[in-house]
C-alpha atoms as a PDB file:
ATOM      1  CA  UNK A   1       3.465  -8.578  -4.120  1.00  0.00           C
ATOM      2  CA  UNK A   2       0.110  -7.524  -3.973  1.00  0.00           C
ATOM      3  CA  UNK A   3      -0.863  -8.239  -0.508  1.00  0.00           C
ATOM      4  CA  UNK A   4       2.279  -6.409   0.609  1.00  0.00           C
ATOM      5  CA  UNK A   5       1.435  -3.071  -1.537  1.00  0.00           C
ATOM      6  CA  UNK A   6      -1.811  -3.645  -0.004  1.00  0.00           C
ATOM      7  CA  UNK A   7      -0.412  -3.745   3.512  1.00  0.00           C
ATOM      8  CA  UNK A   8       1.489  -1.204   3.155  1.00  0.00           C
ATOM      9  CA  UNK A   9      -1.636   0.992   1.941  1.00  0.00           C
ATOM     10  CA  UNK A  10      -3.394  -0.163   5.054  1.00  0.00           C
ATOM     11  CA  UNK A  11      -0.746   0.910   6.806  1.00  0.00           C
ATOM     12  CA  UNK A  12      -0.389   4.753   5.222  1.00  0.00           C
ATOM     13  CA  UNK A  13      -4.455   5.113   5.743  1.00  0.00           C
ATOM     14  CA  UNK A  14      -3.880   4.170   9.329  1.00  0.00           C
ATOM     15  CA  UNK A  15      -1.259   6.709   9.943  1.00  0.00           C
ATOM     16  CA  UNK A  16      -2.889   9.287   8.078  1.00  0.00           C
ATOM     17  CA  UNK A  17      -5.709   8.817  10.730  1.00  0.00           C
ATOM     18  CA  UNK A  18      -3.352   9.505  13.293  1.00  0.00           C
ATOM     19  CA  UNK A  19      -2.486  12.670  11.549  1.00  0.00           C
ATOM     20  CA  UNK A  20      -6.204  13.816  11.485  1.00  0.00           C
ATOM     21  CA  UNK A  21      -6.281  12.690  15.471  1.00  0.00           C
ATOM     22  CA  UNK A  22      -3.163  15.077  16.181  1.00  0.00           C
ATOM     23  CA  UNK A  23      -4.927  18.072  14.155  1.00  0.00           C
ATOM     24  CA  UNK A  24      -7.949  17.871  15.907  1.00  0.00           C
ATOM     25  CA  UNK A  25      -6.109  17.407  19.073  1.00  0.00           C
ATOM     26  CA  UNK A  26      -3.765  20.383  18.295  1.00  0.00           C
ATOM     27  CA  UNK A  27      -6.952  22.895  17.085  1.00  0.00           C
ATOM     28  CA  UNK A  28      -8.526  22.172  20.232  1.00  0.00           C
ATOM     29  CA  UNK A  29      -5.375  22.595  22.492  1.00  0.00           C
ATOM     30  CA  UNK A  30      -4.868  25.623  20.694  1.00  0.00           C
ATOM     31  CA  UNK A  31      -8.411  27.242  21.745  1.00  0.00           C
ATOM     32  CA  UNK A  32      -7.738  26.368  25.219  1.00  0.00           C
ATOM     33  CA  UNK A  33      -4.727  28.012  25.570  1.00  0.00           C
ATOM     34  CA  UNK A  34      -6.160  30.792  23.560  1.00  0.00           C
ATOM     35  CA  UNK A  35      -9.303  31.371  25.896  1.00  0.00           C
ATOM     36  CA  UNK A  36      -7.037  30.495  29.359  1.00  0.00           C
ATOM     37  CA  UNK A  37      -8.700  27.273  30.315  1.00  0.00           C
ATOM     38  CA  UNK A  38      -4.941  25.803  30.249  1.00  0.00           C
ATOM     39  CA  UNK A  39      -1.985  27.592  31.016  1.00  0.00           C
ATOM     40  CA  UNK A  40       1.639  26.786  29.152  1.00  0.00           C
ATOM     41  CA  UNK A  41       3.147  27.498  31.815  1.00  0.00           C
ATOM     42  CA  UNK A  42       2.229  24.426  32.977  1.00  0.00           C
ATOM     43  CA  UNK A  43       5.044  22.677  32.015  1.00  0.00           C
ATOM     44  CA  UNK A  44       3.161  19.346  30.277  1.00  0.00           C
ATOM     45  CA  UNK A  45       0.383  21.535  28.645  1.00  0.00           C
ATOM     46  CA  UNK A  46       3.515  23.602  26.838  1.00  0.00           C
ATOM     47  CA  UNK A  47       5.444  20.294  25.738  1.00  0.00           C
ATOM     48  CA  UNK A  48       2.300  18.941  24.286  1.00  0.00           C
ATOM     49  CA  UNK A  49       1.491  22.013  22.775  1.00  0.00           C
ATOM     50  CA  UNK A  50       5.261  22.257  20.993  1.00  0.00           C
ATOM     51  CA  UNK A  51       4.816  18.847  19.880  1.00  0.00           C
ATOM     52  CA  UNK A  52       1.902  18.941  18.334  1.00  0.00           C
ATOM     53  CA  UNK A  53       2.615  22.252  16.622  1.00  0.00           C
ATOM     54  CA  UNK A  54       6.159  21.078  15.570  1.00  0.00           C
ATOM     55  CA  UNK A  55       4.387  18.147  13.866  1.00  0.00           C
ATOM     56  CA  UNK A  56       1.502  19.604  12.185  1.00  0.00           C
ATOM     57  CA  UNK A  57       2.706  23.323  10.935  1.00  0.00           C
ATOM     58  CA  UNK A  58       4.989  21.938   8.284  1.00  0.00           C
ATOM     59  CA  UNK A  59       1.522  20.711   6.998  1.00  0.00           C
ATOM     60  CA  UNK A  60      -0.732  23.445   7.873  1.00  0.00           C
ATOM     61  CA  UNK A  61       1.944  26.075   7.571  1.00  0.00           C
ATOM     62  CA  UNK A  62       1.632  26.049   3.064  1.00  0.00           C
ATOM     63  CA  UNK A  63      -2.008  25.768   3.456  1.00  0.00           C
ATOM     64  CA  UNK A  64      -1.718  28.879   5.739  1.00  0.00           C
ATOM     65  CA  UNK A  65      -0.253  31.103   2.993  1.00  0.00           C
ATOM     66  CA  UNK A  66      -2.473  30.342   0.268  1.00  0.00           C
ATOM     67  CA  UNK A  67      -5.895  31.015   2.070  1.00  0.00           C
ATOM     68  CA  UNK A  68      -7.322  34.533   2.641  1.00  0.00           C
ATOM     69  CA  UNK A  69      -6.950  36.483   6.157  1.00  0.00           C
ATOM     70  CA  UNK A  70     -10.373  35.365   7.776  1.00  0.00           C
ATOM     71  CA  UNK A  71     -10.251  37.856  10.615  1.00  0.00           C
ATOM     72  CA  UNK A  72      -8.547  35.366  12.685  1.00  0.00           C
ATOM     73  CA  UNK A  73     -10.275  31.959  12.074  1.00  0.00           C
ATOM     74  CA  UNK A  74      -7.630  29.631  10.769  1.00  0.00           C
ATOM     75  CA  UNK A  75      -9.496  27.068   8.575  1.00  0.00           C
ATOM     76  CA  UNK A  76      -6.140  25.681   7.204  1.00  0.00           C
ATOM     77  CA  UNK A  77      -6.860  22.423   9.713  1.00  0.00           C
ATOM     78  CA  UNK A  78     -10.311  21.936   7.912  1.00  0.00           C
ATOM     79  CA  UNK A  79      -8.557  22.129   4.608  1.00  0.00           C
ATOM     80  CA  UNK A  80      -5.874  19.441   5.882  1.00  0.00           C
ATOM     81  CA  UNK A  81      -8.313  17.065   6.591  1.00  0.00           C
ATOM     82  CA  UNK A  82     -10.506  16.935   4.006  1.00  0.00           C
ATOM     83  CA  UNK A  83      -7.301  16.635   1.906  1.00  0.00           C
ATOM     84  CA  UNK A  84      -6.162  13.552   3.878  1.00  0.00           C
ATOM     85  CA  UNK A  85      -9.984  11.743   3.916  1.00  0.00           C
ATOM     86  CA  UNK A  86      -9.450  12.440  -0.098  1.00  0.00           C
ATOM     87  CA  UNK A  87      -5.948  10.610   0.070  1.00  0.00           C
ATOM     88  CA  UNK A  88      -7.660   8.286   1.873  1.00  0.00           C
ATOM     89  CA  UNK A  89     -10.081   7.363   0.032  1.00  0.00           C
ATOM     90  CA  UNK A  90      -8.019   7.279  -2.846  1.00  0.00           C
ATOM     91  CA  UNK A  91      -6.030   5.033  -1.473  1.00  0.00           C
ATOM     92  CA  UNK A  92      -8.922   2.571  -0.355  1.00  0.00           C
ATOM     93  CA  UNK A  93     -10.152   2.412  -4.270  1.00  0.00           C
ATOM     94  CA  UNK A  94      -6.351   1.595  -5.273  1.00  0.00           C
ATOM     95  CA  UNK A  95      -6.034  -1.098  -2.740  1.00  0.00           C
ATOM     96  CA  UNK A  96      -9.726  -2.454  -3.709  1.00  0.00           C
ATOM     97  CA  UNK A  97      -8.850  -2.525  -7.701  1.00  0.00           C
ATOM     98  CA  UNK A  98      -5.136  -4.015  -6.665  1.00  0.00           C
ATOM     99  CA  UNK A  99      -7.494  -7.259  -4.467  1.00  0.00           C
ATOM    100  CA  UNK A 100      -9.598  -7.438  -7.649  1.00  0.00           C
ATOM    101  CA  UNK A 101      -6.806  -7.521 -10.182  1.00  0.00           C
END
């Protein structure tokens, strides 16, 4: 039982550093389409760009109404990720105690 818990919190860590991969990934996308180095209306550039927002906003969007207007710099993906390196983290020291128990 306790190998498989701590599988299966190897397994949550891993996929929450996916998550911070596709934030970074979608912050940056979003600067080049906002300063025209890519164009979505290239057809690839625009599905990536739907995907990743479709994926992340439901994470960034609550995080978005709680912070200040910053006169247009959106640190709600900073905020994300710190809060996922905490879960992570977190979920290191649980899976460390469960190995030592």
């Amino acid at each position: 039982m306790t190998h498989t818990a701590v599988g299966l919190i190897g397994f949550i860590i891993y996929v929450l550093q996916l998550l911070i991969w596709l934030i970074i990934i979608q912050a940056i996308l979003s600067w080049l389409i906002a300063f025209n180095v890519v164009n979505t209306s290239n057809r690839f550039v625009d599905a990536v760009a739907t995907g990743l927002d479709r994926l992340t906003a439901p994470l960034l969007h609550p995080i978005r109404r709680l912070l200040p207007d910053m006169g247009g710099i959106d640190f709600s993906p900073l905020l994300l990720i710190l809060g996922i390196i905490l879960l992570q983290r977190l979920l290191e020291g649980l899976a460390r105690d469960m190995m030592l128990a």
